[in-house]
C-alpha atoms as a PDB file:
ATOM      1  CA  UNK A   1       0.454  -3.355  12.525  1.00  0.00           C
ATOM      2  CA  UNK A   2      -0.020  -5.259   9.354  1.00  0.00           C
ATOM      3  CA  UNK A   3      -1.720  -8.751  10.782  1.00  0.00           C
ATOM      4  CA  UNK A   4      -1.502 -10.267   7.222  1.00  0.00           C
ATOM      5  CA  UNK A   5       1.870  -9.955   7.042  1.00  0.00           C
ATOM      6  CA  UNK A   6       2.632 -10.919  10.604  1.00  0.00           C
ATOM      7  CA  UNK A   7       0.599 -14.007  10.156  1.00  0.00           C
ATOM      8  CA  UNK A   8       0.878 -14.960   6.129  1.00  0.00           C
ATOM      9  CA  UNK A   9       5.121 -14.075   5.733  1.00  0.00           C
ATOM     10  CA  UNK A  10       5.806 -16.605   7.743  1.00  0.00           C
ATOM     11  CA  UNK A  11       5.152 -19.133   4.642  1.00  0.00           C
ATOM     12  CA  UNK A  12       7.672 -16.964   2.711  1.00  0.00           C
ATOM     13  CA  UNK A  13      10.215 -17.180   5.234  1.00  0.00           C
ATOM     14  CA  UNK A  14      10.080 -21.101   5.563  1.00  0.00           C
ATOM     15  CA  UNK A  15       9.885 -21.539   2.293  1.00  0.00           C
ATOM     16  CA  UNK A  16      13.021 -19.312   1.719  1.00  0.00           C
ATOM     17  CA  UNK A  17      15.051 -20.719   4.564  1.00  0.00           C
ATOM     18  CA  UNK A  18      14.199 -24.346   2.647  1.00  0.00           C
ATOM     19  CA  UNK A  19      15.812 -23.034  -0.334  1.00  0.00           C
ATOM     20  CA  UNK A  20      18.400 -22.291   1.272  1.00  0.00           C
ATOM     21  CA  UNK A  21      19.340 -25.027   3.216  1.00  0.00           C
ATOM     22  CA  UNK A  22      19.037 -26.797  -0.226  1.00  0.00           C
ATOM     23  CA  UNK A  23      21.810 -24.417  -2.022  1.00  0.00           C
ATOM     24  CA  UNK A  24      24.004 -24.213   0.869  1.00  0.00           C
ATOM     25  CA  UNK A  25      24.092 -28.206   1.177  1.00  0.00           C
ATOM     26  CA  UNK A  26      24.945 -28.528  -2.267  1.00  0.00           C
ATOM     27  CA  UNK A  27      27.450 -26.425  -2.343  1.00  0.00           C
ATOM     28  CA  UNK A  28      29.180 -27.868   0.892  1.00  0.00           C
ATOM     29  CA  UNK A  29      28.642 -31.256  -1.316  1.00  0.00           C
ATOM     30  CA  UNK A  30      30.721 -29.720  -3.965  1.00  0.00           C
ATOM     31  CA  UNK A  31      33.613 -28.591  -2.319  1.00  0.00           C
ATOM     32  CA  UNK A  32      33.923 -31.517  -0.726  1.00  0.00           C
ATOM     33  CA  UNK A  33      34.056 -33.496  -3.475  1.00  0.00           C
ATOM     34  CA  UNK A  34      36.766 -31.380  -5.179  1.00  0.00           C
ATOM     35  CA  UNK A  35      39.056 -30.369  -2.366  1.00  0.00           C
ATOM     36  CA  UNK A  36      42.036 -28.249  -3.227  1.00  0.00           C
ATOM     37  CA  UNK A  37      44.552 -29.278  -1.338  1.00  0.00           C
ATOM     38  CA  UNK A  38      47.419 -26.381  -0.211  1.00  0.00           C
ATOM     39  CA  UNK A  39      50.826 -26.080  -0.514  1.00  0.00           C
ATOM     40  CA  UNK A  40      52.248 -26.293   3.157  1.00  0.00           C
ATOM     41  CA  UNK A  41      53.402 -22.681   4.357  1.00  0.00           C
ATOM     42  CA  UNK A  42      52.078 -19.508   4.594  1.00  0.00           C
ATOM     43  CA  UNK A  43      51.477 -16.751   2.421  1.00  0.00           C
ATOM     44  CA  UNK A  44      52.021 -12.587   2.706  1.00  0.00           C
ATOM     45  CA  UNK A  45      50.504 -10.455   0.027  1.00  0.00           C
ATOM     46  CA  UNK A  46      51.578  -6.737  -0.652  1.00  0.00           C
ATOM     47  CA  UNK A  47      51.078  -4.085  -2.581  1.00  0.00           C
ATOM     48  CA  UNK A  48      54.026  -2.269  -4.858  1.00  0.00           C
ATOM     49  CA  UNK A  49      52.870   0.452  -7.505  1.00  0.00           C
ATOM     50  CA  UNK A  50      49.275  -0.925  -7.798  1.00  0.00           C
ATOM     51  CA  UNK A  51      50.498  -4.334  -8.349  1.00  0.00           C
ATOM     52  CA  UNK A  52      50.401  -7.294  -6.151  1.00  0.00           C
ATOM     53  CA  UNK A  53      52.999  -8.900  -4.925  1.00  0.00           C
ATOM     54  CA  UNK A  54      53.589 -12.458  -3.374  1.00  0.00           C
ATOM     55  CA  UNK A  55      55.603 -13.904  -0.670  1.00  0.00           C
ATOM     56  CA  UNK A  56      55.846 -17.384   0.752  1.00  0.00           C
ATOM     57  CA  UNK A  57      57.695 -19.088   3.280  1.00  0.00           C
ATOM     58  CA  UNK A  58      57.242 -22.751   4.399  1.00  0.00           C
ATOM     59  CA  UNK A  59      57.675 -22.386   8.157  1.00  0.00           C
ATOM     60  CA  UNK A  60      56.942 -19.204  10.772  1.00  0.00           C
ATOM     61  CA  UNK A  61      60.736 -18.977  11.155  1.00  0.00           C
ATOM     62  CA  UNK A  62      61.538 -18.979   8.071  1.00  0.00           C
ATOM     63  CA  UNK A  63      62.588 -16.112   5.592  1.00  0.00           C
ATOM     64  CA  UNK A  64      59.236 -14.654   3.095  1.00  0.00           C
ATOM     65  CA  UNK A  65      60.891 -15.258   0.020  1.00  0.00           C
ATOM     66  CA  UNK A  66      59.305 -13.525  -2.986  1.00  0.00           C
ATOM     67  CA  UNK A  67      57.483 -15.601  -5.922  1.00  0.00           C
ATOM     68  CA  UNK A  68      58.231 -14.924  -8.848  1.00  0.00           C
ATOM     69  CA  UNK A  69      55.184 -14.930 -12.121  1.00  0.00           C
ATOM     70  CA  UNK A  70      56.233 -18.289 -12.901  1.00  0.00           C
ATOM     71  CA  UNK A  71      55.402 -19.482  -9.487  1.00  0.00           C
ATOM     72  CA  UNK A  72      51.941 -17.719  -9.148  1.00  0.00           C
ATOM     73  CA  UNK A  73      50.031 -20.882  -9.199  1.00  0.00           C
ATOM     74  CA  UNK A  74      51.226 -21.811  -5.801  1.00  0.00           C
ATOM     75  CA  UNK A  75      49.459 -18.507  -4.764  1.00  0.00           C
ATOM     76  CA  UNK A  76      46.518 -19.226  -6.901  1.00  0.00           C
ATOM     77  CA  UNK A  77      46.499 -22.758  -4.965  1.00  0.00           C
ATOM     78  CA  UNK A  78      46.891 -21.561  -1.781  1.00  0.00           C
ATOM     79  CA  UNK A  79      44.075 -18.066  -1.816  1.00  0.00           C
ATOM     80  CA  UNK A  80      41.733 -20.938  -3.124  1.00  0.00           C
ATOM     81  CA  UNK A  81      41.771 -23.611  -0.007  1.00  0.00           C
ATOM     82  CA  UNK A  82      41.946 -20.412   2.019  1.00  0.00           C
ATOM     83  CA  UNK A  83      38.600 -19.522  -0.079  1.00  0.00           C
ATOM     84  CA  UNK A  84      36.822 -22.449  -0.058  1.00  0.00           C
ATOM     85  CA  UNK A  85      37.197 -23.122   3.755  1.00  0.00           C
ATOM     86  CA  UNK A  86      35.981 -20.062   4.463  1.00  0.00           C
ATOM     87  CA  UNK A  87      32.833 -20.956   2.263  1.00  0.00           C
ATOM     88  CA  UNK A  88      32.750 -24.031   3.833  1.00  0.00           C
ATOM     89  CA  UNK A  89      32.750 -22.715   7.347  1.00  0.00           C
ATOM     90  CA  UNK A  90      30.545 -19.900   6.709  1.00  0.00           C
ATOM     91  CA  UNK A  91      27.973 -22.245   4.807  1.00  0.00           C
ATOM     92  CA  UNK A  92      28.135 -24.905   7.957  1.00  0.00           C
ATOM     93  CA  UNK A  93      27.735 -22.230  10.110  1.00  0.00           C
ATOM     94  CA  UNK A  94      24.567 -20.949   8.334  1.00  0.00           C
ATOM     95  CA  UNK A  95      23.096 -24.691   7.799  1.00  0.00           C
ATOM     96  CA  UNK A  96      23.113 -25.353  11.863  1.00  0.00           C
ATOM     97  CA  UNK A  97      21.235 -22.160  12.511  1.00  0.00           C
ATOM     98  CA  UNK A  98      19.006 -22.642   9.349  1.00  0.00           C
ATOM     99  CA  UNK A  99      18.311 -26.424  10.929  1.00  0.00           C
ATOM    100  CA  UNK A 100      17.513 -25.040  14.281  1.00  0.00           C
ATOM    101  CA  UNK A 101      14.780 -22.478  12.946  1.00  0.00           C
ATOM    102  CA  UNK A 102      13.128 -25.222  10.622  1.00  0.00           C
ATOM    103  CA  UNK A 103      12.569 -27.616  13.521  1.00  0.00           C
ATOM    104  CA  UNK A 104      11.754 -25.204  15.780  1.00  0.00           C
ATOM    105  CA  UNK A 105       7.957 -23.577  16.712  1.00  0.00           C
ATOM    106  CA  UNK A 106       8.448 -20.191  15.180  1.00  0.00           C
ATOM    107  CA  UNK A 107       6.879 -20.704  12.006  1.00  0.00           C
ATOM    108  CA  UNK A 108       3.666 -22.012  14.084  1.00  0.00           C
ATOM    109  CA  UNK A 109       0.533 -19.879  13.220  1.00  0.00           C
ATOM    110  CA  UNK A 110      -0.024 -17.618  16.078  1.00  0.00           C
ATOM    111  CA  UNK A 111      -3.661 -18.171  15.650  1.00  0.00           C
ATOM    112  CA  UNK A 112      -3.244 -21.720  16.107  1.00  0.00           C
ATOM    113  CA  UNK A 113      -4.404 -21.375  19.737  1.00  0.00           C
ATOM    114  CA  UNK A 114      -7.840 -20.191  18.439  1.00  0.00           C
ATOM    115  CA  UNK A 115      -8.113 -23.295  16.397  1.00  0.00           C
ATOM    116  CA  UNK A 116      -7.879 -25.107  19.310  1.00  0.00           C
ATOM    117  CA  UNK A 117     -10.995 -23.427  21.316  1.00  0.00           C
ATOM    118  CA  UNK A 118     -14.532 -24.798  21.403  1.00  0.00           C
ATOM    119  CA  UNK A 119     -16.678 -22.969  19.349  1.00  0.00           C
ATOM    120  CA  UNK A 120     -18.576 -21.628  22.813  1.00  0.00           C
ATOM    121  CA  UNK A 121     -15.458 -19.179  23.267  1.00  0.00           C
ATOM    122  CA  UNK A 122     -14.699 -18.828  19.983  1.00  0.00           C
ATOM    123  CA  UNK A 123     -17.704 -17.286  19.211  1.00  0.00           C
ATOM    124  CA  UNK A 124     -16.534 -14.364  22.257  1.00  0.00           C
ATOM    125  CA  UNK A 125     -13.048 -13.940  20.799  1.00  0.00           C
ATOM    126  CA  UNK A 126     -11.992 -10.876  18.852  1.00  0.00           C
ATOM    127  CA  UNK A 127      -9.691 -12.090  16.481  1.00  0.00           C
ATOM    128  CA  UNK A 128      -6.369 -10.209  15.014  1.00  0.00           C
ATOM    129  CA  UNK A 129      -6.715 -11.266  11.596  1.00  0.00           C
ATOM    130  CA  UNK A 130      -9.923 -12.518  10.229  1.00  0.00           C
ATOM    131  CA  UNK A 131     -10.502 -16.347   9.518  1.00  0.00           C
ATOM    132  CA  UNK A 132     -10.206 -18.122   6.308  1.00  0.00           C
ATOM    133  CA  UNK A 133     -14.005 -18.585   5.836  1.00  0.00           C
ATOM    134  CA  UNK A 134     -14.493 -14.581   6.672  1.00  0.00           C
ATOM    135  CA  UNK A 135     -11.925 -13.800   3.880  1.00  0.00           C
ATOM    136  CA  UNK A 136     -12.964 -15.837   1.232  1.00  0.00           C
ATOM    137  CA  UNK A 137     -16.829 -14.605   1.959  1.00  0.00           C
ATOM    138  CA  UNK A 138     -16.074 -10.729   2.013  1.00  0.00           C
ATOM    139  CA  UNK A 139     -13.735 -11.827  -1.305  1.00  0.00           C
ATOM    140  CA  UNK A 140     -16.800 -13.556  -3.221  1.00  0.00           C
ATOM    141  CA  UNK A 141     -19.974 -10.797  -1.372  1.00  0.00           C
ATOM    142  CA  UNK A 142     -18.223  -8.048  -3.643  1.00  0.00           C
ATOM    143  CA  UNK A 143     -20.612  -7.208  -6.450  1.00  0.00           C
ATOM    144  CA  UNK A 144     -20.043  -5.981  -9.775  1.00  0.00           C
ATOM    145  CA  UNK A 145     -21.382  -5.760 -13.374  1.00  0.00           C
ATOM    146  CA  UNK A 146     -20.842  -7.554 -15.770  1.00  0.00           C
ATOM    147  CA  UNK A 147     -20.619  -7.621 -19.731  1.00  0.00           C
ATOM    148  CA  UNK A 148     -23.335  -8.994 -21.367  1.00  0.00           C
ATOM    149  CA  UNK A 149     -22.313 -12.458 -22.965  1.00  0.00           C
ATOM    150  CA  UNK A 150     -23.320 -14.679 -25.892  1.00  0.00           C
ATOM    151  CA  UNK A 151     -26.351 -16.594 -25.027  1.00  0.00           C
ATOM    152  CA  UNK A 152     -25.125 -19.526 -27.240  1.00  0.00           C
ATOM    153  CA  UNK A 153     -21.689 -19.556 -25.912  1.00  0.00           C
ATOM    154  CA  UNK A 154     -20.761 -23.306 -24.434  1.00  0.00           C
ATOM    155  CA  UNK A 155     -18.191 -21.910 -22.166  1.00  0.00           C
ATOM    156  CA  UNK A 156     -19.912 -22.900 -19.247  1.00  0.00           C
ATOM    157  CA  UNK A 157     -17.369 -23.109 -16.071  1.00  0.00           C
ATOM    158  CA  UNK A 158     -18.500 -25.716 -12.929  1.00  0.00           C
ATOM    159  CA  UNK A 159     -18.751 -21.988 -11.110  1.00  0.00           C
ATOM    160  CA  UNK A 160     -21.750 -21.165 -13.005  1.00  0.00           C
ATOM    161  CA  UNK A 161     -20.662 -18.510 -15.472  1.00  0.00           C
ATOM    162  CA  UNK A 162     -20.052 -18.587 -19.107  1.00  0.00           C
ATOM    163  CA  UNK A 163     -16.533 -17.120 -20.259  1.00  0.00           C
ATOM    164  CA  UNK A 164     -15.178 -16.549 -23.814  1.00  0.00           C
ATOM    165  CA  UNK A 165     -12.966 -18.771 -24.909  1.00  0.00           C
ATOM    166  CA  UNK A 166     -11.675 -22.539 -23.850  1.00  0.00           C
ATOM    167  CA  UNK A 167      -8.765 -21.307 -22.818  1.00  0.00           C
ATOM    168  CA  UNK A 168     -10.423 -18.917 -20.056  1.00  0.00           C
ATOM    169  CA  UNK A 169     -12.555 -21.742 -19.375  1.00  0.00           C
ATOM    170  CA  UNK A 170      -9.608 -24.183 -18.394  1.00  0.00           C
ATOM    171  CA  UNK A 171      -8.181 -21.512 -16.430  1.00  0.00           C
ATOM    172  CA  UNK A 172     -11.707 -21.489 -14.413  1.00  0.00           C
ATOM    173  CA  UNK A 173     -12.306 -25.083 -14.259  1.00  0.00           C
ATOM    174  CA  UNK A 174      -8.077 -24.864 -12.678  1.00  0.00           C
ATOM    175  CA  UNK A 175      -9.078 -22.413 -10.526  1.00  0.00           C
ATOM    176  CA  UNK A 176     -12.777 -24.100  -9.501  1.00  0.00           C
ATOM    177  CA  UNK A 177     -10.872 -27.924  -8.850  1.00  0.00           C
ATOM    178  CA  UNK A 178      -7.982 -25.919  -6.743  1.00  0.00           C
ATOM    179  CA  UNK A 179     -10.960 -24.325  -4.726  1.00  0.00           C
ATOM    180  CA  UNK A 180      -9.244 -20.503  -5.216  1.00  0.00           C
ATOM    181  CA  UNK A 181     -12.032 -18.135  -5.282  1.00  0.00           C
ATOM    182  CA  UNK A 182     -12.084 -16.027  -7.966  1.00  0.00           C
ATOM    183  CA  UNK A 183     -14.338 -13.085  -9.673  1.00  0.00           C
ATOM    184  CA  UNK A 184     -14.668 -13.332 -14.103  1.00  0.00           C
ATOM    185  CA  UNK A 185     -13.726  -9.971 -15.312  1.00  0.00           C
ATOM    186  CA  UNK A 186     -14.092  -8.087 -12.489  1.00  0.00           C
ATOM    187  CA  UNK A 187     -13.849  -4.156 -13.394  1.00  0.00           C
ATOM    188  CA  UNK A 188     -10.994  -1.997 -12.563  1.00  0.00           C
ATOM    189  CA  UNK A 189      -9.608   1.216 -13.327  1.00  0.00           C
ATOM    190  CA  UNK A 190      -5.558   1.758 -14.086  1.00  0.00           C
ATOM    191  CA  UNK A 191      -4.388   5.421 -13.861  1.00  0.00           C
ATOM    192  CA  UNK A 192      -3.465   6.733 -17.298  1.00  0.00           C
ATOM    193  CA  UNK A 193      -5.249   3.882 -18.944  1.00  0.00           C
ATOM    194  CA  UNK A 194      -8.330   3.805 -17.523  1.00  0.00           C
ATOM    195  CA  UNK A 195     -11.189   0.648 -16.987  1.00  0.00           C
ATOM    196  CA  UNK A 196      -9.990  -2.873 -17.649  1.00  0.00           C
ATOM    197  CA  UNK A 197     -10.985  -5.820 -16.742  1.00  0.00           C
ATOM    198  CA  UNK A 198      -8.541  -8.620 -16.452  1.00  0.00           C
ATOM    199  CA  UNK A 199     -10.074 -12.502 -17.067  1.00  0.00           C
ATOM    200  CA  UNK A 200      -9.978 -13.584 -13.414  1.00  0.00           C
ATOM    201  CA  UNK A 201      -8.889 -11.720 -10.280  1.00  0.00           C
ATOM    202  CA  UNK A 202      -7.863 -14.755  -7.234  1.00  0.00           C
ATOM    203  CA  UNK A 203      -7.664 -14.752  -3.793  1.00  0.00           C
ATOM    204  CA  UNK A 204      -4.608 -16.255  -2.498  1.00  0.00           C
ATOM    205  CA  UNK A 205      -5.933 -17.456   0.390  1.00  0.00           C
ATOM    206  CA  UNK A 206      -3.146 -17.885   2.381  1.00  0.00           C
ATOM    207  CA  UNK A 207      -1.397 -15.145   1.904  1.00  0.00           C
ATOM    208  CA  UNK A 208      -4.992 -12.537   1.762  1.00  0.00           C
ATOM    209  CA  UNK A 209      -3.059 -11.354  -1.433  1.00  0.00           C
ATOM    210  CA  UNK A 210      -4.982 -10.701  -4.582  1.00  0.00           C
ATOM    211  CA  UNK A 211      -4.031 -11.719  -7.367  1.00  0.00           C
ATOM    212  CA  UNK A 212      -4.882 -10.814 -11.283  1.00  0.00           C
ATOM    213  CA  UNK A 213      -4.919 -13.275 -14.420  1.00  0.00           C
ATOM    214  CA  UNK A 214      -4.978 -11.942 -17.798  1.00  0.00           C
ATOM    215  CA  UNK A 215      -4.826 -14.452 -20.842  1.00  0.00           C
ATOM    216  CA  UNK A 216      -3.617 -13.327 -23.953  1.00  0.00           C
ATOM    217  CA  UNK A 217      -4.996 -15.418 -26.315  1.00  0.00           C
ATOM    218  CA  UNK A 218      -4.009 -14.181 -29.674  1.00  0.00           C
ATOM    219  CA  UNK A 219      -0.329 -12.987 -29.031  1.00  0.00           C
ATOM    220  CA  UNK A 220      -0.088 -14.182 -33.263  1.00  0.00           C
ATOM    221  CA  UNK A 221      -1.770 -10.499 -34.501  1.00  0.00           C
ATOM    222  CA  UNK A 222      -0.095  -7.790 -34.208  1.00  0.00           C
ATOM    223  CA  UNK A 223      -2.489  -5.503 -33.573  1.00  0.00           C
ATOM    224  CA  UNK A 224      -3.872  -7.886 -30.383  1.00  0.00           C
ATOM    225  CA  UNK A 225      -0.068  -7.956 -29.438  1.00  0.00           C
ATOM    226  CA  UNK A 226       0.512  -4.210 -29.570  1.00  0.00           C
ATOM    227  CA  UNK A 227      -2.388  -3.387 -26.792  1.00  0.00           C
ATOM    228  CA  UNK A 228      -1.842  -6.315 -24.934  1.00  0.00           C
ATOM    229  CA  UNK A 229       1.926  -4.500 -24.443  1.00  0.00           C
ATOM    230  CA  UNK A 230       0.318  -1.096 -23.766  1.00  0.00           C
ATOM    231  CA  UNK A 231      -1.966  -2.988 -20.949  1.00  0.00           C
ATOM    232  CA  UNK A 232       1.103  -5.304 -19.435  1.00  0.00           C
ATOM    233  CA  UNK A 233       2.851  -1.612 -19.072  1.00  0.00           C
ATOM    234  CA  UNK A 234      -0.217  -0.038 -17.594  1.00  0.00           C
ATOM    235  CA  UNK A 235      -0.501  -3.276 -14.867  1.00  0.00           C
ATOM    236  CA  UNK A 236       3.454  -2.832 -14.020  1.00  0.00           C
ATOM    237  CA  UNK A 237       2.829   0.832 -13.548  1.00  0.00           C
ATOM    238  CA  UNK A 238      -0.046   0.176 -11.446  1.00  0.00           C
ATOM    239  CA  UNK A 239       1.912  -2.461  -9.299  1.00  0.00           C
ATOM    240  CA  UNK A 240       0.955  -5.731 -10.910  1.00  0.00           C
ATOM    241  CA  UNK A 241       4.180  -6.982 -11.895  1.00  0.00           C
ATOM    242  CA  UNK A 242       4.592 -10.426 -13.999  1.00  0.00           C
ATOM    243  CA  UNK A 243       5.020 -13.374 -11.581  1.00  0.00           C
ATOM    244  CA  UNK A 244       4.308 -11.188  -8.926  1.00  0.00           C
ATOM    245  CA  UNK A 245       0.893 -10.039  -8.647  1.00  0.00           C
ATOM    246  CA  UNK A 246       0.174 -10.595 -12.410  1.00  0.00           C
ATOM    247  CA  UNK A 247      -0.302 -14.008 -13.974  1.00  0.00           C
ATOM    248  CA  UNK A 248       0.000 -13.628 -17.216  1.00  0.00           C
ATOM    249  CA  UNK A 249      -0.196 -16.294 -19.601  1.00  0.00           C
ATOM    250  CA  UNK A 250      -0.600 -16.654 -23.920  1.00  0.00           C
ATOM    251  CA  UNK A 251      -1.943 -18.051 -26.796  1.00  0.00           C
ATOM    252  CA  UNK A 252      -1.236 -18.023 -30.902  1.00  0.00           C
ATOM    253  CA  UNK A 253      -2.821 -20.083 -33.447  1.00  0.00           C
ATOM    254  CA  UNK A 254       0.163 -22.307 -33.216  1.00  0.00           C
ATOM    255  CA  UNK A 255       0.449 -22.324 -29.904  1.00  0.00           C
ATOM    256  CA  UNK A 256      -2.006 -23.701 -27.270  1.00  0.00           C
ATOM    257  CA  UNK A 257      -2.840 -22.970 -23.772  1.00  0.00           C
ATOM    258  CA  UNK A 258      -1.958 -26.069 -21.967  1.00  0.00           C
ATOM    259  CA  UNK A 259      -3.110 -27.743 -18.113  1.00  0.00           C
ATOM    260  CA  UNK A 260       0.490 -27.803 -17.458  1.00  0.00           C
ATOM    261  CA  UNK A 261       1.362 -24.208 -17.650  1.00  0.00           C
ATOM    262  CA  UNK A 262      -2.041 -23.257 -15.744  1.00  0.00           C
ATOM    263  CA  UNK A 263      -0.976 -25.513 -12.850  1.00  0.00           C
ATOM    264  CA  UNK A 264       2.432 -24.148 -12.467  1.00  0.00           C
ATOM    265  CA  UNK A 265       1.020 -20.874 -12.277  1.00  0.00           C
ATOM    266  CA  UNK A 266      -1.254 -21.826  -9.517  1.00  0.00           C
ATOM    267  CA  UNK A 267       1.376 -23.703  -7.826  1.00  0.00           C
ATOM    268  CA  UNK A 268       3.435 -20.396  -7.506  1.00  0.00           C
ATOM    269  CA  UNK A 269       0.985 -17.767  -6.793  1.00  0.00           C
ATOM    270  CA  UNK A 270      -2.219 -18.777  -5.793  1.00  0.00           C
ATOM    271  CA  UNK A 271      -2.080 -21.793  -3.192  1.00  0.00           C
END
């Protein structure tokens, strides 16, 4: 059994269920404020040569009598109510179970219990999925080389390591502040493309997942553009998809990395 996943989808599955309460409320709100209100009586619908036909009658004893095109919008009226009730009903239904899970204990961590033991029997427990300190340690103990950088470069990140441009460096300095552990160009090999090394791979914490960042700072030449295509293909093949497990963000002359756009990022993948 996949522990991560037990423990770490859990934060998906809120966070889903709260978007979803949040859709399904407005649309309640919006069929209540437009109600369609039916024609009293009852409708039959049948089929002749393909076609639809309609028949209403106003009470069960009554006799269907058959509408005609020019009365089709008493139909139309009619289907609709019948429609949006349903909605309505079905949406209700799904809000009062939705409500029920939210307040309720089953998004808990199960490993809450062990947060709650003195250290004394912590230290004897075997635990299913290994603590955040143990994670982050085994994330930042990997080794690797590195390329050899400028000695007069002033890209010098509150991590300790000199990157290549500012806009690498704000990304770090994001990264640092939001205390995501990261590696600088850490190498790895795609199949059918062979070694890259993208300009920070994260650990979401929470989730265990990693997590690459490539910036593409000079998306303005066309040369630069053309491989930075080839590579975004060779991540997606790999499995890194865009706003998935790839961050991906870019630069012209013209254009500018901003703070904004590295925070949203990090909002959506990385804490």
């Amino acid at each position: 059994m996949d522990y991560y996943q037990l423990e770490n989808n859990r934060h998906a599955l809120y966070k889903l269920l709260t978007e979803r309460r949040s859709i399904l409320q407005s649309l309640l709100n919006d069929i209540r404020k437009k109600p369609v209100i039916p024609p009293k009586g009852m409708l039959r619908v049948t089929k002749c040569r393909k076609n639809s036909q309609y028949y209403w009658k106003e009470r069960a004893e009554d006799t269907w009598r058959y509408l005609p095109k020019s009365r089709i919008d008493e139909a139309r009226v009619f289907v609709n109510s019948e429609y949006r009730n349903a909605i309505a009903d079905q949406a209700s239904m799904q809000l009062r179970v939705i409500n029920r899970l939210l307040s309720a204990s089953v998004f808990n961590s199960l490993e809450s219990y062990y947060d709650k033991l003195c250290d004394g029997r912590k230290a004897l427990v075997q635990r299913f999925t290994p603590g955040k300190e143990d994670v982050v340690k085994s994330f930042l103990d990997e080794t690797y080389s590195t390329f050899d950088l400028y000695e007069n470069t002033t890209h010098k990140t509150s991590n300790g390591e000199f990157v290549r441009s500012k806009a690498e460096w704000m990304i770090a300095e994001r990264l640092y502040r939001n205390k995501i552990p990261y590696q600088y160009e850490y190498p790895m090999t795609l199949p059918d493309y062979g070694m890259t090394r993208p300009d920070f791979r994260c650990l979401n914490v929470r989730t265990r997942e990693i997590i690459l960042w490539e910036h593409l700072g000079r998306m303005g030449e066309s040369d630069y553009a053309s491989n930075a295509l080839i590579k975004i293909n060779a991540y997606e093949k790999n499995g890194y998809f865009p706003g998935d497990k790839l961050i991906l963000t870019f630069e012209t002359s013209d254009v500018a990395l901003t703070s904004e756009v590295i925070d949203r990022w990090i909002n959506r993948l990385l804490v």
